[in-house]
Protein backbone atom coordinates (compact mmCIF):
# COMPACT_ATOMS: atom_id res chain seq x y z
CA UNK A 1 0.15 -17.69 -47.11
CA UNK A 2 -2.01 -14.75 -45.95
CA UNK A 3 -0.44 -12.56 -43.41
CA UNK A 4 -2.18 -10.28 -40.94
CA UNK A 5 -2.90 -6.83 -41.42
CA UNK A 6 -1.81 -3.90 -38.76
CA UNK A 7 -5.43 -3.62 -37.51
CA UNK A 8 -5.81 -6.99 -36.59
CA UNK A 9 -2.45 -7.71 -34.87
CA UNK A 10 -2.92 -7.62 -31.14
CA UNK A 11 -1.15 -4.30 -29.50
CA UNK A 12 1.89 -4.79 -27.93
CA UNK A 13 1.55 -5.24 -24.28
CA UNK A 14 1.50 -2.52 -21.64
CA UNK A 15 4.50 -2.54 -19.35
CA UNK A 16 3.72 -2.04 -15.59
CA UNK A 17 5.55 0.65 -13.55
CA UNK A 18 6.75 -1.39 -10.02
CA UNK A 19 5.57 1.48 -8.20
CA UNK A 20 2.24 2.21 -6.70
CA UNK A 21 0.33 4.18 -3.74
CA UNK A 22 -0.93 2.51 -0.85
CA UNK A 23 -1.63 4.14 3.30
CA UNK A 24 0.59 2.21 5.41
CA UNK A 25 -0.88 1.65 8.95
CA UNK A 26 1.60 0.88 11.61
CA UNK A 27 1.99 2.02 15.07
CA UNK A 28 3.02 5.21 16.05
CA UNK A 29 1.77 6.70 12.05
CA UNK A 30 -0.71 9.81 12.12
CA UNK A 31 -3.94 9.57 11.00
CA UNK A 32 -7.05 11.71 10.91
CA UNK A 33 -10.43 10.68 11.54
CA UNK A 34 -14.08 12.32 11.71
CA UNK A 35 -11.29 15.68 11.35
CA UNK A 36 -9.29 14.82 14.57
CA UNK A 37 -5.74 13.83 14.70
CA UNK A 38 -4.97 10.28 16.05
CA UNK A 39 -2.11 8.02 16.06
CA UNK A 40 -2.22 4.21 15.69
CA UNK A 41 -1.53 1.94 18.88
CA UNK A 42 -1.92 -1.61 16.71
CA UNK A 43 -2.99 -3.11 13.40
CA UNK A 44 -4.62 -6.13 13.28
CA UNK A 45 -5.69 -8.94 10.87
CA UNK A 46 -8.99 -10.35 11.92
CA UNK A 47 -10.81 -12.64 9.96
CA UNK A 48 -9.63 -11.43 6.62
CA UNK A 49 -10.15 -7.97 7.44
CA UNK A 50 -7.48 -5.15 8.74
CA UNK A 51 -8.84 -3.46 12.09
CA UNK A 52 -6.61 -0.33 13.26
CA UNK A 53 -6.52 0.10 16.89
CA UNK A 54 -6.11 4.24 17.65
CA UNK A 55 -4.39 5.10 20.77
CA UNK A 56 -6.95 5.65 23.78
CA UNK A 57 -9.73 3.80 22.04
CA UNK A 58 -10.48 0.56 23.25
CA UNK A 59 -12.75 -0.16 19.84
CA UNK A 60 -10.96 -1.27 16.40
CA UNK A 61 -11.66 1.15 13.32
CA UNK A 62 -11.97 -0.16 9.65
CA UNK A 63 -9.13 1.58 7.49
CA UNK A 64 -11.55 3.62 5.30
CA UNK A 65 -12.79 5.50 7.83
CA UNK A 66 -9.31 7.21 8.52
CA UNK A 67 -7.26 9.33 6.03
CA UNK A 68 -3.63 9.01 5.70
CA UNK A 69 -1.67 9.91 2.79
CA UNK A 70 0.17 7.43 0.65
CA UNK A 71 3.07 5.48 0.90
CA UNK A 72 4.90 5.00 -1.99
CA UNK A 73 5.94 1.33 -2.43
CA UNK A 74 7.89 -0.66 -5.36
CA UNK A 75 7.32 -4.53 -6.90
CA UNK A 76 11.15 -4.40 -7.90
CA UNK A 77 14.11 -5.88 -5.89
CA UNK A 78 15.96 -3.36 -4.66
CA UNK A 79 18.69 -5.05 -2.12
CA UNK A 80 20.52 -2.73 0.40
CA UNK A 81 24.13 -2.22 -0.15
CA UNK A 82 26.55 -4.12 1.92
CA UNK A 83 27.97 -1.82 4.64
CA UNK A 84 30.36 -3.67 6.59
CA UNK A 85 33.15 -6.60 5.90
CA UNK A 86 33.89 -10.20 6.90
């Protein structure tokens, strides 16, 4: 029986954090585009693609074109404690 040697055993695998970095776009959230503050009336799905509607624009605006900082988010269940009593 010939066992394998350290350099050809496959690495142990990476474990994921649950958290990551995302902009979250929903109404009311400040965001700055071409250097002027805006704030976001809607967000819509259209055709596979996310249009932000700005408040006093009547035209949608593709999400890269605005910065917002990150949101962080989590993968992991985290359920809310129970606050009230039967």
């Amino acid at each position: 029986m010939q066992l394998a040697s350290p350099e050809v055993a496959a690495p142990p695998p990476t474990t994921r954090s649950g958290l990551f970095h995302m902009p979250l776009f929903r109404p009311g959230t400040e965001v700055t585009q071409n250097g002027r503050r805006e704030v976001v009336s809607h967000v819509i799905l259209r055709r596979r693609e996310l249009m932000i509607y700005l408040q006093g624009h009547d035209d949608p605006v593709k999400p890269h074109t605005l910065q917002l900082s990150p949101t962080l988010f989590t993968t992991e269940r985290r359920p809310e404690p129970l606050t009230w009593f039967l």
